[in-house]
C-alpha atoms as a PDB file:
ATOM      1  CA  UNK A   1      16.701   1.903 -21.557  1.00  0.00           C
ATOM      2  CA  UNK A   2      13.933   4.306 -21.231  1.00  0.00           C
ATOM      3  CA  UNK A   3      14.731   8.203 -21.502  1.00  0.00           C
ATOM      4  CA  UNK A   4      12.634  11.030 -20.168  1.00  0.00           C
ATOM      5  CA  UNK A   5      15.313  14.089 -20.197  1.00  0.00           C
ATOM      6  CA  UNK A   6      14.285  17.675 -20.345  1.00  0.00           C
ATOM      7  CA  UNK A   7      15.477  19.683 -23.819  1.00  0.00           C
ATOM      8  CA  UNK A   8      15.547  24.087 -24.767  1.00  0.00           C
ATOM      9  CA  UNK A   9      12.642  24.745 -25.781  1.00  0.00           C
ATOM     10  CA  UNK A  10       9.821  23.416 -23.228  1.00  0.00           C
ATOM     11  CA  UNK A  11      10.150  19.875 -24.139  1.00  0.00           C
ATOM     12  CA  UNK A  12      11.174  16.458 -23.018  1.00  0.00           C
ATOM     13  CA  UNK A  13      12.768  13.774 -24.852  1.00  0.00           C
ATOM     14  CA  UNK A  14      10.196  10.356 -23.852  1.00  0.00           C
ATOM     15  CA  UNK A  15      11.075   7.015 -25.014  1.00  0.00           C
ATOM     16  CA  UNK A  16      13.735   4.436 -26.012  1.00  0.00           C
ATOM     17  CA  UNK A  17      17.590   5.495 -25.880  1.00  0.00           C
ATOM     18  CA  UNK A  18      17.683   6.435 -29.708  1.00  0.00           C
ATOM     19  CA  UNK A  19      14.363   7.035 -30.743  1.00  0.00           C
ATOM     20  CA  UNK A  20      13.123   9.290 -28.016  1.00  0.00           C
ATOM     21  CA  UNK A  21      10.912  11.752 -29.523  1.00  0.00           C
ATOM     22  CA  UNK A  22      10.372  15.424 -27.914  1.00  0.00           C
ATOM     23  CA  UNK A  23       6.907  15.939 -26.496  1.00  0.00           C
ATOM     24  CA  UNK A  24       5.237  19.052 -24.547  1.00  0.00           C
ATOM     25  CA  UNK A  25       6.311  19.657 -21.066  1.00  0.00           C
ATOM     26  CA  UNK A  26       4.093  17.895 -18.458  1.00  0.00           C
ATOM     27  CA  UNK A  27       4.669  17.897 -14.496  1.00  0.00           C
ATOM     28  CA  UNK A  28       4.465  14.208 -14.727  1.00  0.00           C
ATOM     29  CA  UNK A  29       7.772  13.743 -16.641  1.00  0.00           C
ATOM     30  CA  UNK A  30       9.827  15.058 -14.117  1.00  0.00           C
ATOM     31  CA  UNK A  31       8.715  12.338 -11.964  1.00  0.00           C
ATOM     32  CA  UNK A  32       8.869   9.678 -14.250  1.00  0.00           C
ATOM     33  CA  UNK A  33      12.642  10.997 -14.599  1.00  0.00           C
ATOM     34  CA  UNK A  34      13.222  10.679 -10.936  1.00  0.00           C
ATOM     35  CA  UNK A  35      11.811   7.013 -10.850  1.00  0.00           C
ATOM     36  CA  UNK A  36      14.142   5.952 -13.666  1.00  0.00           C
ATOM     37  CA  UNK A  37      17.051   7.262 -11.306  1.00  0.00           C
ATOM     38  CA  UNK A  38      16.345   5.098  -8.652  1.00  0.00           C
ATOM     39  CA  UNK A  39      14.790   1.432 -10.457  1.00  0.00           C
ATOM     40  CA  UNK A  40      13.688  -1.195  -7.653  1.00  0.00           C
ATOM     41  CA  UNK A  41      13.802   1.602  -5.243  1.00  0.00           C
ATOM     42  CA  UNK A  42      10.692   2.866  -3.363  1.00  0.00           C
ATOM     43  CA  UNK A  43      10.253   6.898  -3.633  1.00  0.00           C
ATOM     44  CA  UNK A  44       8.140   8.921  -1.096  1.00  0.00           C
ATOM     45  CA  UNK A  45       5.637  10.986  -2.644  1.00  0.00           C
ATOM     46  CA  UNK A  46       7.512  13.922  -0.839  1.00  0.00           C
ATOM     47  CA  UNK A  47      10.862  12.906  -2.173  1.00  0.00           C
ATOM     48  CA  UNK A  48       9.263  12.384  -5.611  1.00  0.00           C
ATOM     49  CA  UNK A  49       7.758  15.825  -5.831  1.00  0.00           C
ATOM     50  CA  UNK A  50      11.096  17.981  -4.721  1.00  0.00           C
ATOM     51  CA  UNK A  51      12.970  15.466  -7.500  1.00  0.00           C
ATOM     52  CA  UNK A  52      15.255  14.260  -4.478  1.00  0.00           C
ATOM     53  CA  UNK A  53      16.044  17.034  -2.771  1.00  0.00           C
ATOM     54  CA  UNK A  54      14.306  16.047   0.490  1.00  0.00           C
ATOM     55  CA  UNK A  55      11.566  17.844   0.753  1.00  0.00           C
ATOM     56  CA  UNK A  56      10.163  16.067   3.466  1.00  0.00           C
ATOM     57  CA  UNK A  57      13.040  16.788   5.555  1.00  0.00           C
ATOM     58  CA  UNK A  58      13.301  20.609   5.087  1.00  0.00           C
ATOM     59  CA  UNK A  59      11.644  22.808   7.306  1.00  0.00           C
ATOM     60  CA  UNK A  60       9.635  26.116   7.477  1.00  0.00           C
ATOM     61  CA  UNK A  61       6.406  26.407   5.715  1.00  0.00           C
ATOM     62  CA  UNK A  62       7.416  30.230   4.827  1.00  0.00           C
ATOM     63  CA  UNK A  63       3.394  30.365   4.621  1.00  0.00           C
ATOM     64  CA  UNK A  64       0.450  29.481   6.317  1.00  0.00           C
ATOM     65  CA  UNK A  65      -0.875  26.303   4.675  1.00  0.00           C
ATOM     66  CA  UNK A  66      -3.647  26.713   3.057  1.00  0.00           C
ATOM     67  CA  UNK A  67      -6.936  24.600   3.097  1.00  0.00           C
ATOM     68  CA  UNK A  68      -5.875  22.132   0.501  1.00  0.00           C
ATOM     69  CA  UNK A  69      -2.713  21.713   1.590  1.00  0.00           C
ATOM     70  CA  UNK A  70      -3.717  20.741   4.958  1.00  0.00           C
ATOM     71  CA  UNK A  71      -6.048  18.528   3.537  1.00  0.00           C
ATOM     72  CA  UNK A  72      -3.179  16.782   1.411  1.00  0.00           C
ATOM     73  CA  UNK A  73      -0.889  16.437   4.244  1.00  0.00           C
ATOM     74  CA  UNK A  74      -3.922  14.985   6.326  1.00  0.00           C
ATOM     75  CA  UNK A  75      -4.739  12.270   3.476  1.00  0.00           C
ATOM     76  CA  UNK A  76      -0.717  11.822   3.301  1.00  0.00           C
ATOM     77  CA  UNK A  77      -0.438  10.950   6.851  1.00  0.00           C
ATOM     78  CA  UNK A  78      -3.813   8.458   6.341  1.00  0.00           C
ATOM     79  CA  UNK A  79      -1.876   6.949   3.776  1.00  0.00           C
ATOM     80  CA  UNK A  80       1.455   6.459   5.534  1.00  0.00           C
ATOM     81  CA  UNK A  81      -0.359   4.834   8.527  1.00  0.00           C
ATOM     82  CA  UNK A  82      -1.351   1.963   6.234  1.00  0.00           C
ATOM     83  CA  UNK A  83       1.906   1.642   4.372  1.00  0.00           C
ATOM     84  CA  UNK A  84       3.880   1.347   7.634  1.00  0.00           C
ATOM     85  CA  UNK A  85       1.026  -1.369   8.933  1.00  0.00           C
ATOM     86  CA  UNK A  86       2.424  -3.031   5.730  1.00  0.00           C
ATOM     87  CA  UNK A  87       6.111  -2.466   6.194  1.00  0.00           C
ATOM     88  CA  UNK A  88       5.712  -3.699   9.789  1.00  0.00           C
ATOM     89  CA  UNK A  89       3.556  -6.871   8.724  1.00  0.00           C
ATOM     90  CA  UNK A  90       6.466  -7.213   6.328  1.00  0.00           C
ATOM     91  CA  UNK A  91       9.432  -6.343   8.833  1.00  0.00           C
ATOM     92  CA  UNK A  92      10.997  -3.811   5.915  1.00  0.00           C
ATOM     93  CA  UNK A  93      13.107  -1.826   8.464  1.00  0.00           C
ATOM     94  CA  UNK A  94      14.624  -0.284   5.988  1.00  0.00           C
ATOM     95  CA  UNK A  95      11.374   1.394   4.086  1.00  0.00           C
ATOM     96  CA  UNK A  96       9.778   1.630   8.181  1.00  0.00           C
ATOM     97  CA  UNK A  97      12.589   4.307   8.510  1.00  0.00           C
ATOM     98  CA  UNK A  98      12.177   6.057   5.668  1.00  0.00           C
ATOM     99  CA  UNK A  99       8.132   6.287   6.340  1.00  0.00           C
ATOM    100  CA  UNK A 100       8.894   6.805  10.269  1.00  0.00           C
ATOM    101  CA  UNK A 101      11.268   9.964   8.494  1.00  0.00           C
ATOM    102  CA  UNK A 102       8.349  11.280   5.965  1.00  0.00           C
ATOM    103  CA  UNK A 103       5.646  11.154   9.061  1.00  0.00           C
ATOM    104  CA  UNK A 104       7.650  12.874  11.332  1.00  0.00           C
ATOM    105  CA  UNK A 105       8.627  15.639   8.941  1.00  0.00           C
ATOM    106  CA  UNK A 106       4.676  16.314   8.328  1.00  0.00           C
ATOM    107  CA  UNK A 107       3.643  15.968  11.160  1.00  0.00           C
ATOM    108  CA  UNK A 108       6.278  19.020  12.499  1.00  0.00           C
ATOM    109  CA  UNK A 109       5.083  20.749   9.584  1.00  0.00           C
ATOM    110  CA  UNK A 110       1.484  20.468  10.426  1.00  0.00           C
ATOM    111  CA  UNK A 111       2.306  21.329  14.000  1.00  0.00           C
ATOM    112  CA  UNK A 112       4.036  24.358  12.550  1.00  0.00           C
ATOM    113  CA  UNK A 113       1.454  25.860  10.212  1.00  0.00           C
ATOM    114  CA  UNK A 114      -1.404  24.731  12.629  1.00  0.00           C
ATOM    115  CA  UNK A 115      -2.954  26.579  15.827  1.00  0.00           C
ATOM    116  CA  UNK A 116      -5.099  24.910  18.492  1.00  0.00           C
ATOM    117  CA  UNK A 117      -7.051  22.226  17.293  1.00  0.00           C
ATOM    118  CA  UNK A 118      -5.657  21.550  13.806  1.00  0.00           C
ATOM    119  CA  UNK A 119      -7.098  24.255  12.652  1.00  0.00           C
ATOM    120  CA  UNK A 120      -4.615  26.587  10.197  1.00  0.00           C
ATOM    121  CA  UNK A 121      -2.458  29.379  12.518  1.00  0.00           C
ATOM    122  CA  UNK A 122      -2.594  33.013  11.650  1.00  0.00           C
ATOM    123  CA  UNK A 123       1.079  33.296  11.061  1.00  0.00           C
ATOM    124  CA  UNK A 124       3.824  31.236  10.275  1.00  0.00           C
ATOM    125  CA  UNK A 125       6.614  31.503  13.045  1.00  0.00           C
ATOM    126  CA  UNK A 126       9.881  33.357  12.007  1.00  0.00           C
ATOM    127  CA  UNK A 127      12.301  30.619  10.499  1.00  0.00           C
ATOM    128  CA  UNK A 128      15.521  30.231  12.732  1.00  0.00           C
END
């Protein structure tokens, strides 16, 4: 079994149970860590990058998105239309949810952090 576990010093432990050698930090390994939790399973990019703690399902912004972000969440939403086309072609109810779940959450996000016309609010409303 592969291993990709975080050790003191900075550095991850990457490879075979037993002869795992420690490498350099990189944002990629925490991902690759989250992936070997859940084998077989499919993992939205959202989930992936909050390492399971639902960050598509939290809300408040706390900011105003910026440019880029907006522009991430846009080609997100691009990209979920065409896996759900897939899921539906398919009939994966189960992986339809959890898309229907990740669209809705961004697109209340985007309606959050966004004024008239798309176009990025002034403010972000007080969180309740």
């Amino acid at each position: 079994m592969a291993r990709v576990h975080p050790v003191p010093g900075g550095l991850w432990l990457v490879g075979p149970e037993g002869a795992a050698v420690p490498l350099r930090a990189l944002r990629g390994f925490g991902y690759l860590r989250e992936l070997l939790r859940r084998p077989g399973q499919p993992v939205a990019a959202l989930d992936l990058a909050g390492a399971g703690h639902g960050v598509a399902v939290e809300s408040g912004l706390g900011e105003v998105l910026d440019t880029q972000a907006l522009k991430a969440y846009r080609q997100r939403l691009r990209d979920l239309e065409q896996e759900l086309s897939q899921a539906e072609d398919w009939s994966d109810i189960g992986r339809l949810d959890s898309l229907h779940a990740e669209r809705d959450a961004l697109l209340d996000e985007l309606a959050r952090a966004t004024g008239l016309g798309g176009r990025p609010d002034g403010a972000a409303p007080p969180s309740t």
